[in-house]
C-alpha atoms as a PDB file:
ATOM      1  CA  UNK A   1       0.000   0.000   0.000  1.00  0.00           C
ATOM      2  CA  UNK A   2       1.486   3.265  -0.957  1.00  0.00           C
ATOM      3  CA  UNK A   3       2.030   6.417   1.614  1.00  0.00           C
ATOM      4  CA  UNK A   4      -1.089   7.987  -0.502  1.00  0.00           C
ATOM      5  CA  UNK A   5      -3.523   5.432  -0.379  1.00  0.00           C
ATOM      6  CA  UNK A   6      -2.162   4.327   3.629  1.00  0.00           C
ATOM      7  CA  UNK A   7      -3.515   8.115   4.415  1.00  0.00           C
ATOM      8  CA  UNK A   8      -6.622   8.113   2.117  1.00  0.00           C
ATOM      9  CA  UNK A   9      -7.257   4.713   4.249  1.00  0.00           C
ATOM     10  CA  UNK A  10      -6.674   6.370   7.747  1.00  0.00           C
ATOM     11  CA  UNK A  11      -9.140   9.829   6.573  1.00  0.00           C
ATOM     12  CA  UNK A  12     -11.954   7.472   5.845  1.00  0.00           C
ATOM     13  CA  UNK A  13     -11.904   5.581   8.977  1.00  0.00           C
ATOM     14  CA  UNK A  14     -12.128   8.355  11.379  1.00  0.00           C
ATOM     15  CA  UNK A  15     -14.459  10.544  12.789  1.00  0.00           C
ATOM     16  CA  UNK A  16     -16.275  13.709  10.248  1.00  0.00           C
ATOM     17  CA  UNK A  17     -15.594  15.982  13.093  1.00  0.00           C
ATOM     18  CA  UNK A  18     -11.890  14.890  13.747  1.00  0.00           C
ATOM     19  CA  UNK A  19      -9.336  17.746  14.307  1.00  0.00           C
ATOM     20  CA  UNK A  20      -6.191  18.308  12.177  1.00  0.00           C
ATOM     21  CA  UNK A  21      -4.231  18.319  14.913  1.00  0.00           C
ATOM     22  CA  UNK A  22      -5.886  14.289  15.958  1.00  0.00           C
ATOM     23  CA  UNK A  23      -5.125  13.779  11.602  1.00  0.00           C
ATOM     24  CA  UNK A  24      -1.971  15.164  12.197  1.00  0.00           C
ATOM     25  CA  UNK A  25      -0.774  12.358  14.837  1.00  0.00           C
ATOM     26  CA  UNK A  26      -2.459   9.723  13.793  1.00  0.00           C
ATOM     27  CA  UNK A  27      -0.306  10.376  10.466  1.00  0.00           C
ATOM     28  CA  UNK A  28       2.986  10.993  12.043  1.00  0.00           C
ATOM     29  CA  UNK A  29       2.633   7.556  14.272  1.00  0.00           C
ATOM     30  CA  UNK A  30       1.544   5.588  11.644  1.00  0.00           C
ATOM     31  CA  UNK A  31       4.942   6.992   9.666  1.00  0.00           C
ATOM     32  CA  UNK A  32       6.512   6.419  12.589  1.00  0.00           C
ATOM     33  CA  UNK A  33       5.997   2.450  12.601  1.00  0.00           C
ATOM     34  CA  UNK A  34       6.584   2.518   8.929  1.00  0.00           C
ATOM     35  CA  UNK A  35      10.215   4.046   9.408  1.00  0.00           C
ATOM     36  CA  UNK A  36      10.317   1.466  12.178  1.00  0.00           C
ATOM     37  CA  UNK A  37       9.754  -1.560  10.311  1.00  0.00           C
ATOM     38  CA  UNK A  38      11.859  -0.396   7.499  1.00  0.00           C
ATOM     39  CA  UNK A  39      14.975  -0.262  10.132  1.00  0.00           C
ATOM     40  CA  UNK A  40      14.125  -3.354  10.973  1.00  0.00           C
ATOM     41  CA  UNK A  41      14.360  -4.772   7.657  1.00  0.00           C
ATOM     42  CA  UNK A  42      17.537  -3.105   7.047  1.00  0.00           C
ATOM     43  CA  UNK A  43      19.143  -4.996   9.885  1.00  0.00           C
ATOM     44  CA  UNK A  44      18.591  -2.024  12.259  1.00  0.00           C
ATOM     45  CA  UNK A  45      17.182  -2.903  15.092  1.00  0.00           C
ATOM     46  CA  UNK A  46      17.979  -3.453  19.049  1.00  0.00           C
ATOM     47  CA  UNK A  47      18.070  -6.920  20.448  1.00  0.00           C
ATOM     48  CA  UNK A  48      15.830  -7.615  23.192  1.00  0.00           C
ATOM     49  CA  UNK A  49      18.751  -7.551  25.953  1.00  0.00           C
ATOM     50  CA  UNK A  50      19.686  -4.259  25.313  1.00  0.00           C
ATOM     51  CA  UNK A  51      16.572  -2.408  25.459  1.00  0.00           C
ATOM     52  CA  UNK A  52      16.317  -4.641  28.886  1.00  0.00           C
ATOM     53  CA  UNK A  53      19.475  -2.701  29.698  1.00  0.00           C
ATOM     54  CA  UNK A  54      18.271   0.413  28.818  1.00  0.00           C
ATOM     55  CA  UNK A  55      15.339   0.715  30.068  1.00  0.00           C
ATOM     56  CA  UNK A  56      16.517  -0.384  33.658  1.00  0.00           C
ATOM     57  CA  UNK A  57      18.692   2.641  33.371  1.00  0.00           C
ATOM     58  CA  UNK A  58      15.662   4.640  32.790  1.00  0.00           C
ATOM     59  CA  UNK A  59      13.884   3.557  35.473  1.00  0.00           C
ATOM     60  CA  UNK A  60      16.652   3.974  38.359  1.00  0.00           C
ATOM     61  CA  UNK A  61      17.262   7.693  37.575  1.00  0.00           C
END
């Protein structure tokens, strides 16, 4: 499915009295997972033990 059609998709399943700001996010997280899963397929992602790492050093600041 192309960026266009992805968005056309999206504007026709929400709400008539939606605001562009609500449009606005739902398009920038759904391009957000796309970049995602592109890095992913490019051999770009985190293995599982160190986001374990990282996030315990988030959570004992």
């Amino acid at each position: 499915m192309s960026n266009k059609e992805l968005v056309s998709d999206l504007l026709t399943r929400l709400p008539d009295d939606v605001s562009l700001q609500e449009i606005a996010r739902e398009v920038e997280f759904i391009a957000g997972v796309r970049e995602g899963m592109a890095q992913l397929e490019r051999g770009e992602g985190v293995e599982i033990d160190q986001v374990e790492k990282m996030i315990g050093s988030w959570i004992t600041k």
